[in-house]
Protein backbone atom coordinates (compact mmCIF):
# COMPACT_ATOMS: atom_id res chain seq x y z
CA UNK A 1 -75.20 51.91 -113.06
CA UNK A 2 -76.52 54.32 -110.39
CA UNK A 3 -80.78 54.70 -109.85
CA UNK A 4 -82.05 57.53 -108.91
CA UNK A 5 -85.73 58.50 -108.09
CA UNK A 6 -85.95 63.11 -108.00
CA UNK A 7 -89.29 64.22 -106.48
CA UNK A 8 -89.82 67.42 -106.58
CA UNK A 9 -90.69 69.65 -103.69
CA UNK A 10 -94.75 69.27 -103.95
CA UNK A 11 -94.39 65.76 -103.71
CA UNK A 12 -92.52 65.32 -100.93
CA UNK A 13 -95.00 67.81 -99.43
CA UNK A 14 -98.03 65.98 -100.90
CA UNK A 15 -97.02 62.77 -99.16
CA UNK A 16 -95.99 64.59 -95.79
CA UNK A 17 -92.25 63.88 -96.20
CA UNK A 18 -93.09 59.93 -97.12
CA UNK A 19 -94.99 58.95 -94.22
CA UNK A 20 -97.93 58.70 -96.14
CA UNK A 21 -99.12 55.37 -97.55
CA UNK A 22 -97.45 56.08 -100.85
CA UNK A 23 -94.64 57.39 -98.90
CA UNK A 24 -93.61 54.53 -96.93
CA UNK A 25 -94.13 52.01 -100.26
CA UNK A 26 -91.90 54.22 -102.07
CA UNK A 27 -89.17 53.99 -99.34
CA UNK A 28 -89.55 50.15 -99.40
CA UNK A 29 -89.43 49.98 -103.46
CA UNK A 30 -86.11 51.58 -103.42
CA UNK A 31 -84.64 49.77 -100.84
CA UNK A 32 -85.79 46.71 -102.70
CA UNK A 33 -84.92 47.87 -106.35
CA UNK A 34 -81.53 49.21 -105.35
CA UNK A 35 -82.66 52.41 -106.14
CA UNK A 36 -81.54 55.44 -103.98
CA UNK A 37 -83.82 58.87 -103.35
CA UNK A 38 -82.09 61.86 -104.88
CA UNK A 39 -82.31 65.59 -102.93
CA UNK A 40 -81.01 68.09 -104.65
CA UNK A 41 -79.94 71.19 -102.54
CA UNK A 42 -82.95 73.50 -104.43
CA UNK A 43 -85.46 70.60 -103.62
CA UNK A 44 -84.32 70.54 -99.89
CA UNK A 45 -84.09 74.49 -99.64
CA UNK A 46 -87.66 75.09 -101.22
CA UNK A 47 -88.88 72.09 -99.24
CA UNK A 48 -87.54 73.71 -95.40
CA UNK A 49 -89.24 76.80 -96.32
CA UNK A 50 -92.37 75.50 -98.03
CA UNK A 51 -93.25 73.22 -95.06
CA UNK A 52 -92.71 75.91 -92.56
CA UNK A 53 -94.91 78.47 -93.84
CA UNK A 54 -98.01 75.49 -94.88
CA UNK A 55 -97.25 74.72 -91.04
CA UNK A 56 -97.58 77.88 -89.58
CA UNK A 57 -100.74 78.54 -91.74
CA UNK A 58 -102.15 75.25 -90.11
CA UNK A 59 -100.92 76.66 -86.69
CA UNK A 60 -102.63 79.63 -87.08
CA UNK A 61 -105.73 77.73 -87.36
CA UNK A 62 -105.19 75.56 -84.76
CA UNK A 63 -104.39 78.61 -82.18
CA UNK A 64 -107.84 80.39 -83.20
CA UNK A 65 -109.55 76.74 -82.62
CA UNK A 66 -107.77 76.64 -79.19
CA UNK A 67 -108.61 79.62 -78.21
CA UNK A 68 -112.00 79.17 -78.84
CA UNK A 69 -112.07 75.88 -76.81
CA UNK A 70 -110.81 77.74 -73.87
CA UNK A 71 -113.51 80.25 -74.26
CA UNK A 72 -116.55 77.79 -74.75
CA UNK A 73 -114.98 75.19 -71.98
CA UNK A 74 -112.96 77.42 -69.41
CA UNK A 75 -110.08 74.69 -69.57
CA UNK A 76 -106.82 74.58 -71.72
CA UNK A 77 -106.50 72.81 -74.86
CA UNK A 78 -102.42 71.59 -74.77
CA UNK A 79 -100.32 70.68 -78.17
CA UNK A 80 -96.74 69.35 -78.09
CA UNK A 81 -96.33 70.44 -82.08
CA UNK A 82 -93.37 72.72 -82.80
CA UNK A 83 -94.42 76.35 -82.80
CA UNK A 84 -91.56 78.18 -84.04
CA UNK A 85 -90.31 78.61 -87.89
CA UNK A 86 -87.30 77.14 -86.79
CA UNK A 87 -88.54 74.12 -84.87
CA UNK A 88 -90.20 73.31 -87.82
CA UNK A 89 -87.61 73.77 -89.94
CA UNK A 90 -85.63 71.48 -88.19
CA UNK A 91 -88.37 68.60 -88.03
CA UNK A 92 -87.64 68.76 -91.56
CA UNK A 93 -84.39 68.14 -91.68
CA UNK A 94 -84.72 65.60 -88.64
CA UNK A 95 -86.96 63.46 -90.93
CA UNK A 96 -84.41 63.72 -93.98
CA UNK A 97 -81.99 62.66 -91.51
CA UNK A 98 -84.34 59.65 -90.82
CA UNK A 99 -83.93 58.57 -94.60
CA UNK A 100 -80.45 58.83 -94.94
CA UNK A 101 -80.11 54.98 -95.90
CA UNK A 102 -81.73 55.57 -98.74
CA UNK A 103 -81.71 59.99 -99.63
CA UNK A 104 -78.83 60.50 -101.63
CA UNK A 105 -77.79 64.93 -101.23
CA UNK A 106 -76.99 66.64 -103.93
CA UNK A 107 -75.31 69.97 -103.76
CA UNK A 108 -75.82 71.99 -105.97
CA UNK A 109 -72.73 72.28 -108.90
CA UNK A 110 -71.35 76.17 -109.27
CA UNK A 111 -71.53 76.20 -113.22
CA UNK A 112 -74.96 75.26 -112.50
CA UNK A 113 -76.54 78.78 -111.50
CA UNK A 114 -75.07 80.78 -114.40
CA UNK A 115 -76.15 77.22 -116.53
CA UNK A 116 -80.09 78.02 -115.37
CA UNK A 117 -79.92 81.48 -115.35
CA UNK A 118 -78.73 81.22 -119.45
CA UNK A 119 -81.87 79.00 -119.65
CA UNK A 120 -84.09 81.45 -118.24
CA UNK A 121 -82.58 84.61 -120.54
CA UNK A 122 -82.82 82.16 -123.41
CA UNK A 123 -86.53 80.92 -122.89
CA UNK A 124 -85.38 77.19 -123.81
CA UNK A 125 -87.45 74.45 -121.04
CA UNK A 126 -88.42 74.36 -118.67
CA UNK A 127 -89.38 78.21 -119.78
CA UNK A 128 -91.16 80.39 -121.90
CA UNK A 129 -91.66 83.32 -123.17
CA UNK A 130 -94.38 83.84 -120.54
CA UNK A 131 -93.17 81.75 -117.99
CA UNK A 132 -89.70 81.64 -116.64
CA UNK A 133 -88.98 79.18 -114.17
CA UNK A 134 -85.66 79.95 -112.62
CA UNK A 135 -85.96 76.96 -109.70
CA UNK A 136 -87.09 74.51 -112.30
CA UNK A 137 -84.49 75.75 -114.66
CA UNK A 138 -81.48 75.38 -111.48
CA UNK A 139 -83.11 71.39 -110.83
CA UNK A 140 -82.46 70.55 -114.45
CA UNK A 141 -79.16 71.79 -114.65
CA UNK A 142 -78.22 69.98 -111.56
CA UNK A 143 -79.86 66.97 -112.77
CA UNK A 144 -77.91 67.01 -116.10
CA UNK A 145 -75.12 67.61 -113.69
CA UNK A 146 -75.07 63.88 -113.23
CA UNK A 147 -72.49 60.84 -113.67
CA UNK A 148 -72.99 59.74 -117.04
CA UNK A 149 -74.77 56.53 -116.96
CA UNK A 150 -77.45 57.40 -114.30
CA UNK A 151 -81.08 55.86 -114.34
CA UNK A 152 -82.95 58.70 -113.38
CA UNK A 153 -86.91 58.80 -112.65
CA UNK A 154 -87.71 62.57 -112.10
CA UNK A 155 -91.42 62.75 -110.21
CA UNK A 156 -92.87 66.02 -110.90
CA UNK A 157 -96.62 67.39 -112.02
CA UNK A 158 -94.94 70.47 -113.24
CA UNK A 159 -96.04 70.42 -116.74
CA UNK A 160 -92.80 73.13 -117.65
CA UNK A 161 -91.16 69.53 -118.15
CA UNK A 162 -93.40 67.71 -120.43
CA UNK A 163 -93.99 68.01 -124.04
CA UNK A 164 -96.20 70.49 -124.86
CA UNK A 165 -97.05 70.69 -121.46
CA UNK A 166 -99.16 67.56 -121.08
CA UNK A 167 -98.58 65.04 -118.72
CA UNK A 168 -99.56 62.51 -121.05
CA UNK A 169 -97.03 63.49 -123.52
CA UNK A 170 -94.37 62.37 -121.47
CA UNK A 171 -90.61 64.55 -120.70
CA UNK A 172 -90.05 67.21 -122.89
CA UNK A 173 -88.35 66.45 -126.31
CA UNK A 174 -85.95 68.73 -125.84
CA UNK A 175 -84.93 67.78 -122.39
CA UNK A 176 -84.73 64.12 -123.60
CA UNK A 177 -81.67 65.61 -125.96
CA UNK A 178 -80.10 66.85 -123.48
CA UNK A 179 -80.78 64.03 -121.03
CA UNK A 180 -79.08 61.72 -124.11
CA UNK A 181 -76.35 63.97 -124.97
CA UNK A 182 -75.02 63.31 -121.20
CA UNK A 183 -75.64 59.94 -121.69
CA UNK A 184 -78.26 59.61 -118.96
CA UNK A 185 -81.65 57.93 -118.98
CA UNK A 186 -84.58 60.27 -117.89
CA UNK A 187 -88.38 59.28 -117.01
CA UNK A 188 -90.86 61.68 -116.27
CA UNK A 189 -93.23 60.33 -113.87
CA UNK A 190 -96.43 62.82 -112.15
CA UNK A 191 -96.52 61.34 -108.75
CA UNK A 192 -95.60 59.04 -106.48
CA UNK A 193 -97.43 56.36 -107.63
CA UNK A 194 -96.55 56.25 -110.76
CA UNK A 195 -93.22 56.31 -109.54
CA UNK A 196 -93.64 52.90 -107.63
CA UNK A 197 -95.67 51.35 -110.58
CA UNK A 198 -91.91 52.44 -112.62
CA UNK A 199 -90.55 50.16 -109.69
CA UNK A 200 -92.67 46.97 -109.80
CA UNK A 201 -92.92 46.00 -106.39
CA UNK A 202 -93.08 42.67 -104.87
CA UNK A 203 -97.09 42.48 -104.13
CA UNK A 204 -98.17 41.30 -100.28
CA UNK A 205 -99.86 38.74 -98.92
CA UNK A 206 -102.77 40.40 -97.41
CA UNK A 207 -106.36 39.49 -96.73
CA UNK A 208 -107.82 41.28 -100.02
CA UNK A 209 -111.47 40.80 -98.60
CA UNK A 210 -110.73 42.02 -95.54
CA UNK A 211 -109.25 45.48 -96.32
CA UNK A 212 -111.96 45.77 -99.35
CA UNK A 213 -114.76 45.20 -95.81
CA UNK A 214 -113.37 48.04 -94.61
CA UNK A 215 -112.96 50.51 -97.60
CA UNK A 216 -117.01 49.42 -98.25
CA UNK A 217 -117.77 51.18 -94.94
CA UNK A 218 -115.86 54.22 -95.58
CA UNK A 219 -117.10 54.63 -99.54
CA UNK A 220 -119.59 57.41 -98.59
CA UNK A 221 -116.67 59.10 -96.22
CA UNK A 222 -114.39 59.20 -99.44
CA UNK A 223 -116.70 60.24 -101.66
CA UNK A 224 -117.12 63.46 -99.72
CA UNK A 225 -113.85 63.92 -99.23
CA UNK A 226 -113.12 63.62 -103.32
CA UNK A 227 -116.55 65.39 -104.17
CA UNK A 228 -115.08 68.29 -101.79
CA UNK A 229 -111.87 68.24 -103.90
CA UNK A 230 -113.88 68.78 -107.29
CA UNK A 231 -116.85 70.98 -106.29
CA UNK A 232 -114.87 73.00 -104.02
CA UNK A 233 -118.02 72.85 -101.30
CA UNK A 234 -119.79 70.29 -99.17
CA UNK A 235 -123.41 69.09 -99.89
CA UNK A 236 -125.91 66.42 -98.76
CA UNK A 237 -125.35 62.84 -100.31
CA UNK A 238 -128.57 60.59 -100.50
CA UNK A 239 -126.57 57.88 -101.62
CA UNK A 240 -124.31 55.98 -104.04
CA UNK A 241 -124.75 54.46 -106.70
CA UNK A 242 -123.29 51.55 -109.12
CA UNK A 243 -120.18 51.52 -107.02
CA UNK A 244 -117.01 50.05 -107.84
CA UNK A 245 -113.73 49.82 -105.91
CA UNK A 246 -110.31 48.67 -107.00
CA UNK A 247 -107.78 47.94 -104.70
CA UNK A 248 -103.65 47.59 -105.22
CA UNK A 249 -101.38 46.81 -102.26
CA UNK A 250 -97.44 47.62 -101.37
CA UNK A 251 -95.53 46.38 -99.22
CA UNK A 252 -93.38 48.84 -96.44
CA UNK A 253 -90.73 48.67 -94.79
CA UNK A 254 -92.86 47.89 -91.75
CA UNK A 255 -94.10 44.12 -91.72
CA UNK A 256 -97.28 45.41 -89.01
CA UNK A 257 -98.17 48.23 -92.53
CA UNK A 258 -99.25 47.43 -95.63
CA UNK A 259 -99.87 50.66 -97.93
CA UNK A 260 -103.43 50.44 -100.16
CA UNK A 261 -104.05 52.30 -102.98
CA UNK A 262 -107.83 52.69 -104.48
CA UNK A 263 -109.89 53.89 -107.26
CA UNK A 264 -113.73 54.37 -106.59
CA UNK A 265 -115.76 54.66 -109.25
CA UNK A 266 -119.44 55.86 -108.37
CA UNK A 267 -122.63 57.97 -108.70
CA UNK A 268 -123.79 60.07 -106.37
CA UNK A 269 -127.44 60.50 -105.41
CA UNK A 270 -127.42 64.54 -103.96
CA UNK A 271 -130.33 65.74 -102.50
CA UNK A 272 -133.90 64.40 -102.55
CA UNK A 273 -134.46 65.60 -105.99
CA UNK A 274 -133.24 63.19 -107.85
CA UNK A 275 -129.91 64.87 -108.95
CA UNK A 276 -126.61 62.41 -109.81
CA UNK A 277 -123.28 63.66 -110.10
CA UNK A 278 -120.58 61.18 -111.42
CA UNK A 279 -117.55 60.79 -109.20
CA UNK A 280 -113.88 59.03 -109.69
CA UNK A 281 -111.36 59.21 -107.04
CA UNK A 282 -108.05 57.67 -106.47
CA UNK A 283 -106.28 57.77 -102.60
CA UNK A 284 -104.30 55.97 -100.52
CA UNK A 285 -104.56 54.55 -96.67
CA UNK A 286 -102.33 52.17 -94.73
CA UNK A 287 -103.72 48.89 -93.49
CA UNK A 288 -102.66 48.29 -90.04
CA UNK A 289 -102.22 43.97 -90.19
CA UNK A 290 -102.10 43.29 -86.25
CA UNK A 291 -105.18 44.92 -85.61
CA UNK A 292 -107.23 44.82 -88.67
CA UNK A 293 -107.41 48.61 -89.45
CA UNK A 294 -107.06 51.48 -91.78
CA UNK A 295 -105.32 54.59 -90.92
CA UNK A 296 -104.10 57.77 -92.99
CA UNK A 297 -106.73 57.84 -95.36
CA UNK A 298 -105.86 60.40 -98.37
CA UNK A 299 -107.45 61.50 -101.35
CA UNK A 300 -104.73 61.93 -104.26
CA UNK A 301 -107.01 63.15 -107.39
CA UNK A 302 -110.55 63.81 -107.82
CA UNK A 303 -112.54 64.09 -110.86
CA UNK A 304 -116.37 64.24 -112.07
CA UNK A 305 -119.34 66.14 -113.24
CA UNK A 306 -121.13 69.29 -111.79
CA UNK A 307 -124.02 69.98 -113.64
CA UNK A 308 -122.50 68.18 -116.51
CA UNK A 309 -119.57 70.33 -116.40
CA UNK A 310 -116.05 67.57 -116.54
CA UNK A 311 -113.72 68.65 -113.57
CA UNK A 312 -111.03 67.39 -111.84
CA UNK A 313 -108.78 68.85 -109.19
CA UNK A 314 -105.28 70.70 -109.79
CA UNK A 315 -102.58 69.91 -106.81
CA UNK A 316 -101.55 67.49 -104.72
CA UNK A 317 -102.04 67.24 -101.17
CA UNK A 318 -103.98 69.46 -99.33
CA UNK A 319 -103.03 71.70 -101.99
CA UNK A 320 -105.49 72.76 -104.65
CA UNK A 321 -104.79 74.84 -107.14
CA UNK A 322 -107.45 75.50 -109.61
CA UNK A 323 -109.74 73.58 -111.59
CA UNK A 324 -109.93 72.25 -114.95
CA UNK A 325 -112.87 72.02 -117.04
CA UNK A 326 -112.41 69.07 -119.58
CA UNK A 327 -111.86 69.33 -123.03
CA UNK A 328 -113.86 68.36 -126.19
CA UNK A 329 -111.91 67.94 -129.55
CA UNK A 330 -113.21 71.23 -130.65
CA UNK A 331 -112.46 73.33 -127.10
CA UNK A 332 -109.08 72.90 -125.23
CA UNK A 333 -108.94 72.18 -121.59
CA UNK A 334 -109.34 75.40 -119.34
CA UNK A 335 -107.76 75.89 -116.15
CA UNK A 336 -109.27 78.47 -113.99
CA UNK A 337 -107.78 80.16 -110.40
CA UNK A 338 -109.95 77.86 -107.78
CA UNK A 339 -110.68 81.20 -106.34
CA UNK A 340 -113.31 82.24 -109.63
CA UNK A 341 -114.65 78.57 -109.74
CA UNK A 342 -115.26 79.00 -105.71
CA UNK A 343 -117.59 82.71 -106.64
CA UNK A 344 -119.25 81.09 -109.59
CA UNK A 345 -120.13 78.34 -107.82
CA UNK A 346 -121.54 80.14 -104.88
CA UNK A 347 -123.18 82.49 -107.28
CA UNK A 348 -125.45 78.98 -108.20
């Protein structure tokens, strides 16, 4: 039977081509469950181009901060990063190259284009009447494209594939026809962590205290950085309170890295008026074994109360892409452009 793990183009962007702490787990799960990474040709297309224009956006940044460092120091501020579309472009493809022990390409089948672009005419899912999704329509079809037989875990937030577009519902039903009717086996997973929970890796032997030491020191550094995510601005914390941190570890394919993953579950004390704001954020980091560090720290969701308002953060990433107010059994969820949340917010 051939095992195949899909992630979609935001999650191989989320976790910075796998070299994040989720990333390099995920590499060592497959290797270890004989599992192989699937790219289809859309996912690598849309992935080239996607990381070249978030790169030259960060670029752009970077030049104005240079330039302003010359200005306030008289002395030049050097960068060996790629500059050019194309150099980046290729780093891409240089770090795919990288994987190929364990990426599996897929090209794209011809009878798969006129295949997604029925879908799309037809409004059946991934689309709707309201929202046709002709990239997401071309992944299925390749997808379904598959040898009959295939174990395929598809990692994607994109709620087009999930039953009534909920996460929690699980892959659409009328995918999981399809999916059946070709006689393959498809799981709908939302990120890369559920993807290596699917996987049940071996667990490490690592000094549990030790890493939790130096979490402890870094809670009020994470909590800004989730707090950030949700309230879409900084603020003054006073301190935390009733904390509580769970830790999971995952082995890599490197013995000197051991990838953590943590929930921390907290109140926050803002301000001096006596104000608390309830926080929950989930992340990842790599523990560094030889010398007793953490490096790569990332926040992967965020969610809590603003003024007793439920939110939690949209995206992956760096990427954020709205915010959703909670809902109550008598009021659906709401998800709002981050830009309005950022002008009411400011308008406090």
């Amino acid at each position: 039977m051939t095992r195949l793990i899909c992630l979609d183009t935001n999650v191989w962007y989320a976790e910075c081509l796998l070299r994040s702490a989720a990333g390099a787990a995920l590499i060592y799960a497959v290797q270890t469950n004989q599992f192989k990474l699937l790219l289809p040709e859309i996912v690598e297309r849309e992935l080239v181009e996607l990381v070249a224009r978030k790169c030259q956006e960060l670029l752009d940044g970077i030049g104005e901060s240079k330039r302003r460092l010359k200005n306030l120091t008289g002395k030049r501020v050097g960068t060996d990063l790629p500059v050019s579309e194309r150099a980046i472009s290729q780093s891409v493809l240089d770090r795919i190259a990288q994987l190929n022990s364990v990426v599996v390409k897929e090209p794209t089948p011809e009878s798969a284009y006129r295949l997604a672009f029925d879908r799309v005419v037809e409004c059946r899912v991934p689309n709707s009447e309201k929202n046709q999704q002709a990239k997401d329509s071309l992944l299925w079809e390749s997808l379904v494209a598959l040898e009959a037989g295939t174990e395929l875990i598809l990692v994607t937030s994109d709620v087009a594939f999930y039953e009534e577009r909920s996460v929690k519902a699980g892959l659409s039903k009328a995918l999981s026809s399809e999916a059946k009717a070709r006689d393959l086996t498809v799981t709908l997973v939302e990120d890369c962590l559920k993807a290596l929970s699917a996987l049940t890796p071996q667990a490490p032997n690592v000094d549990c205290d030790a890493v939790r030491a130096l979490l402890e020191v870094r809670t009020e550094e994470i909590a800004r950085m989730a707090w950030k995510k949700v309230a879409h601005r900084d603020f003054e914390i006073s301190g935390l309170i009733d904390t509580d941190l769970k830790l999971a570890f995952y082995l890599t394919s490197d013995t000197n890295e051991i990838a953590v993953v943590f929930t921390l579950r907290t109140k926050l004390a803002i301000g001096n008026d006596g104000e608390t704001e309830e926080l929950v954020a989930s992340g990842t980091c790599k523990y560094l074994v030889a010398s007793s560090e953490l490096s790569e720290l990332q926040i992967s969701t965020a969610s809590g109360t603003r003024s007793g308002i439920q939110m939690m953060t949209i995206g992956g990433g760096d990427e954020i892409l709205g915010v959703e107010f909670g809902a109550t059994k008598a009021i659906p969820a709401l998800r709002i452009p981050l830009e309005l949340v950022e002008a009411a917010l400011a308008r406090r």
